[in-house]
C-alpha atoms as a PDB file:
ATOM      1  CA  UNK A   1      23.396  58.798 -30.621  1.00  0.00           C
ATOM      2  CA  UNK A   2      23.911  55.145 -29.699  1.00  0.00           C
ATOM      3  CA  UNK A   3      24.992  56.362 -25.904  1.00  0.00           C
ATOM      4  CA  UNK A   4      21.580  58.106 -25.407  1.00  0.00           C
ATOM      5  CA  UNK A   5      19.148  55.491 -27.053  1.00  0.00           C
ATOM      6  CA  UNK A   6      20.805  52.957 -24.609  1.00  0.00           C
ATOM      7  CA  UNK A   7      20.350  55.326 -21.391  1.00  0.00           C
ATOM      8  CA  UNK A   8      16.885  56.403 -22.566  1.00  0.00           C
ATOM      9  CA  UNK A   9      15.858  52.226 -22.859  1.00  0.00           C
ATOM     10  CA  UNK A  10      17.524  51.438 -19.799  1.00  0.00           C
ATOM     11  CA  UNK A  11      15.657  54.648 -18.263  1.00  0.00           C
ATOM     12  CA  UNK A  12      12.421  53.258 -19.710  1.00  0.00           C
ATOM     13  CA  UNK A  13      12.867  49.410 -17.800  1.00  0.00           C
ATOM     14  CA  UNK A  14      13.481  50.836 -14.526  1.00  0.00           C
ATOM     15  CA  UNK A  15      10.635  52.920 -15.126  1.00  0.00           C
ATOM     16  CA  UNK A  16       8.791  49.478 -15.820  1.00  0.00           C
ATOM     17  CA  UNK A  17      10.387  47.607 -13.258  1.00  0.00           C
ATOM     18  CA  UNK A  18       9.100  50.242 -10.530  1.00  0.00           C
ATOM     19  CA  UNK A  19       5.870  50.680 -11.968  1.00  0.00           C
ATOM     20  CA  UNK A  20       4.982  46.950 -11.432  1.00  0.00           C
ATOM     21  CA  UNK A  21       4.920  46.889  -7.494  1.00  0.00           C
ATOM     22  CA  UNK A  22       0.943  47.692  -7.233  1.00  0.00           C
ATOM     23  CA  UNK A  23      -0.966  44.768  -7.082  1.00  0.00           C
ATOM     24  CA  UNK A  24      -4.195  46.574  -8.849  1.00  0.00           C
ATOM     25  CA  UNK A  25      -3.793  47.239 -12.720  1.00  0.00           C
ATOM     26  CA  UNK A  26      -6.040  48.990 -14.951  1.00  0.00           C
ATOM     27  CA  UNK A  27      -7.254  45.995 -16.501  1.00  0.00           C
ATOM     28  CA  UNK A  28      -7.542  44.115 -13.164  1.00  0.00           C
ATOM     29  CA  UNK A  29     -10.488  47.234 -12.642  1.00  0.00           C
ATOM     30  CA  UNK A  30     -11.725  46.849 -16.225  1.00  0.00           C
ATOM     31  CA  UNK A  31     -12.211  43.181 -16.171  1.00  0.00           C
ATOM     32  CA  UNK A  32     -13.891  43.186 -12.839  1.00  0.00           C
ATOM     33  CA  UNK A  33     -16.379  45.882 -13.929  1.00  0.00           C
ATOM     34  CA  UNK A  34     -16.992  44.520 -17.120  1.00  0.00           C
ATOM     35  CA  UNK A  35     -15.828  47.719 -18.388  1.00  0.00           C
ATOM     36  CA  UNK A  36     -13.243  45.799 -20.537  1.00  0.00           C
ATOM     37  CA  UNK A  37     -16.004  44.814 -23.392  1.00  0.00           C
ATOM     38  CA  UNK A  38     -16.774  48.417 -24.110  1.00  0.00           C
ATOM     39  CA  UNK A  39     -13.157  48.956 -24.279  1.00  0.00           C
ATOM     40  CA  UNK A  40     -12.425  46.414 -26.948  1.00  0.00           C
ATOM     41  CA  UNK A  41     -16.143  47.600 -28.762  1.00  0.00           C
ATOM     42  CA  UNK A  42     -14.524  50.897 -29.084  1.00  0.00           C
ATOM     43  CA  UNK A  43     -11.040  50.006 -30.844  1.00  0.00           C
ATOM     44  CA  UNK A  44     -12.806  47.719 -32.979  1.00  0.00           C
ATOM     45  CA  UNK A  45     -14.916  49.913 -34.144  1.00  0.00           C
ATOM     46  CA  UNK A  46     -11.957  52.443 -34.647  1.00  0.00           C
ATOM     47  CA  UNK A  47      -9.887  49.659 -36.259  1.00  0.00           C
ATOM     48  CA  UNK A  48     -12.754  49.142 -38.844  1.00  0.00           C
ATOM     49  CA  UNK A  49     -13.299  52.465 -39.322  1.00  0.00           C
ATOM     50  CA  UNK A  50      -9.615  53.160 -40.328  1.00  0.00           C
ATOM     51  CA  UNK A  51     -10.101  49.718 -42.526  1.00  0.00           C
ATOM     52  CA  UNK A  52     -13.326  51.212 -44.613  1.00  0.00           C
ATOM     53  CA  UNK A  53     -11.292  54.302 -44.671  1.00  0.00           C
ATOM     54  CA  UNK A  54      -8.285  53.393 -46.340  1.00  0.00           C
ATOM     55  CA  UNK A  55     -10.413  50.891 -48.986  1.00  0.00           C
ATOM     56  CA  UNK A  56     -12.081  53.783 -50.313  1.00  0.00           C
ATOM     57  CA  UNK A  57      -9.264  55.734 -50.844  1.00  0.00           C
ATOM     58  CA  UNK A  58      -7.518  53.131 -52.524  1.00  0.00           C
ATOM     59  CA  UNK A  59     -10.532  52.331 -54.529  1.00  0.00           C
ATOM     60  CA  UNK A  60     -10.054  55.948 -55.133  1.00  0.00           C
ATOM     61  CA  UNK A  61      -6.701  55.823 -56.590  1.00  0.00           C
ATOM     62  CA  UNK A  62      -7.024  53.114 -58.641  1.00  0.00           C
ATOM     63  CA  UNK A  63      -9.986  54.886 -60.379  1.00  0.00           C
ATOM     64  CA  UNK A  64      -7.729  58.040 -60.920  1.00  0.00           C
ATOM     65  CA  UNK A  65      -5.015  56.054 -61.961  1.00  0.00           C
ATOM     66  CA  UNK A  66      -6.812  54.036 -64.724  1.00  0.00           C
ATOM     67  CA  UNK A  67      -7.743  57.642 -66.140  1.00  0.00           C
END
């Protein structure tokens, strides 16, 4: 098991290593069409979701436990 998680990581940084010749990244596009603020609106938004999400449930469970 050791043998194949230490191919499959080295497998993975050549990967990286190749994928890093373009000189145009996604963000380099996202930045320069300002595209980059609705991307970080939506994972907030997601991330606070989540948040409100898992308060009420534990608000929740602390009401059925007290019972």
């Amino acid at each position: 098991m050791k043998k194949f998680t230490a191919t499959f990581l080295m497998f993975l940084l050549s990967l990286q290593l190749f994928a890093q010749g373009s000189g145009s990244t996604i963000s380099d596009s996202l930045y320069a069409s300002d595209k980059i603020y609705v991307v970080v609106t939506c994972v907030l938004v997601i991330l606070l979701g989540l948040l409100f999400f898992l308060f009420t449930i534990e608000k929740r469970l602390k009401k059925l436990e007290k019972k």
